[in-house]
C-alpha atoms as a PDB file:
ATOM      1  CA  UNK A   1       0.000   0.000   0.000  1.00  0.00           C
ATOM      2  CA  UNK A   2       2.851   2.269   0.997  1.00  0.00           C
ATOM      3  CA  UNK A   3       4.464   2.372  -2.679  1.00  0.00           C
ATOM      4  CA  UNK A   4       0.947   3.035  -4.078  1.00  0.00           C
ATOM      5  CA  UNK A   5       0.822   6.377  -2.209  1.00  0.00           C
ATOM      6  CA  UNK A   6       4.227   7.042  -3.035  1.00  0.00           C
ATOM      7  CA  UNK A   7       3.820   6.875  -6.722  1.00  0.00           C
ATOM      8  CA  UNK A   8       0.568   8.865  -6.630  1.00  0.00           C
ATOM      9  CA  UNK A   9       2.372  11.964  -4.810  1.00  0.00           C
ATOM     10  CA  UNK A  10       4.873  11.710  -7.390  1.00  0.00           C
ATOM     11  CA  UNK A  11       2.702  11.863 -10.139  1.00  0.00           C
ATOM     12  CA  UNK A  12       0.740  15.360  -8.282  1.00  0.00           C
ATOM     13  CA  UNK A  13       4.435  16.524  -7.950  1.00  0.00           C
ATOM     14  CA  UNK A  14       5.328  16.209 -11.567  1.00  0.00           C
ATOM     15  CA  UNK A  15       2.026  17.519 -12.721  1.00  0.00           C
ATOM     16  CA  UNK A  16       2.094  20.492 -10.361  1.00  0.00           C
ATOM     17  CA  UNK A  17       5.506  21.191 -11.280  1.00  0.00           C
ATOM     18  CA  UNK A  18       4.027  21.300 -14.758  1.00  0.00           C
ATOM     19  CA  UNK A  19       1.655  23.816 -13.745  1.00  0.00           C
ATOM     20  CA  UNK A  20       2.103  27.567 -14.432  1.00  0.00           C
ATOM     21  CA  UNK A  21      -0.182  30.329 -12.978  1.00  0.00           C
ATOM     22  CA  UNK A  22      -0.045  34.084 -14.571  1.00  0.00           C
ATOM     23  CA  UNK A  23      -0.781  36.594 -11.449  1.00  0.00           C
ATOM     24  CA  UNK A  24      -1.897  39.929 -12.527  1.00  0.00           C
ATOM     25  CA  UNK A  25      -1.756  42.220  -9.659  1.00  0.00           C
ATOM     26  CA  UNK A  26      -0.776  45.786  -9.671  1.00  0.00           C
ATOM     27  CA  UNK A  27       0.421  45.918  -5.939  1.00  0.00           C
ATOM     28  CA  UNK A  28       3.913  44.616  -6.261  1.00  0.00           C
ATOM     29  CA  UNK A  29       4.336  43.616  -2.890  1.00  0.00           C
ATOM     30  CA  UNK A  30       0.632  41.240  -3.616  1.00  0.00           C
ATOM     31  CA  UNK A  31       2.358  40.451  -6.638  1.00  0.00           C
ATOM     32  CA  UNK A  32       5.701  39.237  -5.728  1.00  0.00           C
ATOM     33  CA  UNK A  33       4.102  37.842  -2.188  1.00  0.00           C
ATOM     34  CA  UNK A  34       1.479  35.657  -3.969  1.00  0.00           C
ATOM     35  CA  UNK A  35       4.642  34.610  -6.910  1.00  0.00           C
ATOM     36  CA  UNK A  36       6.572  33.230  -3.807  1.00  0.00           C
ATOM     37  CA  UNK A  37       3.765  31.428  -2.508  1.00  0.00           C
ATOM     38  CA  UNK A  38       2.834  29.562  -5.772  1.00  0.00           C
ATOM     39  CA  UNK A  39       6.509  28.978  -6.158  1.00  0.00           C
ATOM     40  CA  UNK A  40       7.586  27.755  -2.905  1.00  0.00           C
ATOM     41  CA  UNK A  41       4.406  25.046  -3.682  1.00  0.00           C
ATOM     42  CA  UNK A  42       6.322  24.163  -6.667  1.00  0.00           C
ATOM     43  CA  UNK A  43       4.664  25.587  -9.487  1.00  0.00           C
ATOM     44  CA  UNK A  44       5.571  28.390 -12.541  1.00  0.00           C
ATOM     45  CA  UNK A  45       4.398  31.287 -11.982  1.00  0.00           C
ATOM     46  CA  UNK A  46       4.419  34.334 -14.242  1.00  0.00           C
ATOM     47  CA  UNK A  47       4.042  37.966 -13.360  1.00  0.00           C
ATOM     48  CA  UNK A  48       2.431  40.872 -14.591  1.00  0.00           C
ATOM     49  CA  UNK A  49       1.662  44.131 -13.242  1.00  0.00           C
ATOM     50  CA  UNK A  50      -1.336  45.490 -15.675  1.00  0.00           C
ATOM     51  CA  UNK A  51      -4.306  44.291 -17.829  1.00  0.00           C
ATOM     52  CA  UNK A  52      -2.647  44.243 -21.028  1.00  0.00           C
ATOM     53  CA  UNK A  53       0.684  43.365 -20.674  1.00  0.00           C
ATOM     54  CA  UNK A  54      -0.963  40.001 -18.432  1.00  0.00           C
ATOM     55  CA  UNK A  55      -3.386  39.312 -21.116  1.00  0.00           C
ATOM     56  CA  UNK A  56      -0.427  39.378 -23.679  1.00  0.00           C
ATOM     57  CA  UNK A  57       1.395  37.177 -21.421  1.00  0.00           C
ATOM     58  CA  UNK A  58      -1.585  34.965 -20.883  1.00  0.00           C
ATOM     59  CA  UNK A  59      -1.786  34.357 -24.852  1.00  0.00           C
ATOM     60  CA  UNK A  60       1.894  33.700 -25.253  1.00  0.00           C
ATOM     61  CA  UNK A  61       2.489  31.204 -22.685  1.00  0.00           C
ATOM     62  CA  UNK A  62      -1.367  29.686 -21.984  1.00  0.00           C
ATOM     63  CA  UNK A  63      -1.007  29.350 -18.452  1.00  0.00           C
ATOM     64  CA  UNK A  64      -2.827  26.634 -16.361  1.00  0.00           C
ATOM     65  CA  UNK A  65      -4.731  29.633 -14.182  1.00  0.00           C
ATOM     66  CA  UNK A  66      -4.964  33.788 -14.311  1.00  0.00           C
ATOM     67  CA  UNK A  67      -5.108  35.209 -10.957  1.00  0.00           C
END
């Protein structure tokens, strides 16, 4: 039963890894305090600071989730 679970949290792990999440936020300090957050959880995360530069970024990367 034990390797079961193992190989399950590996496979969440590699998919969240996978994962990248565009935060548009114009507060840096929300910004770069949510980025560490997602990051420290182990996924991508992408930043942007406005509307349109973060719906520019959200077309040229297709993230997994906007915040």
């Amino acid at each position: 039963m034990r390797n079961i679970i193992v190989i399950v949290n590996e496979q969440r792990k590699e998919k969240i890894m996978d994962t990248t999440i565009l935060i548009v936020e114009d507060e840096k300090n929300i910004n770069e305090i949510l980025s560490y957050t997602f990051t420290q959880s182990g996924y991508n995360t992408l930043s942007a600071y406005d509307g349109v530069p973060g719906l520019e970024m959200s077309l040229q990367h297709k993230p997994a989730f906007v915040l």
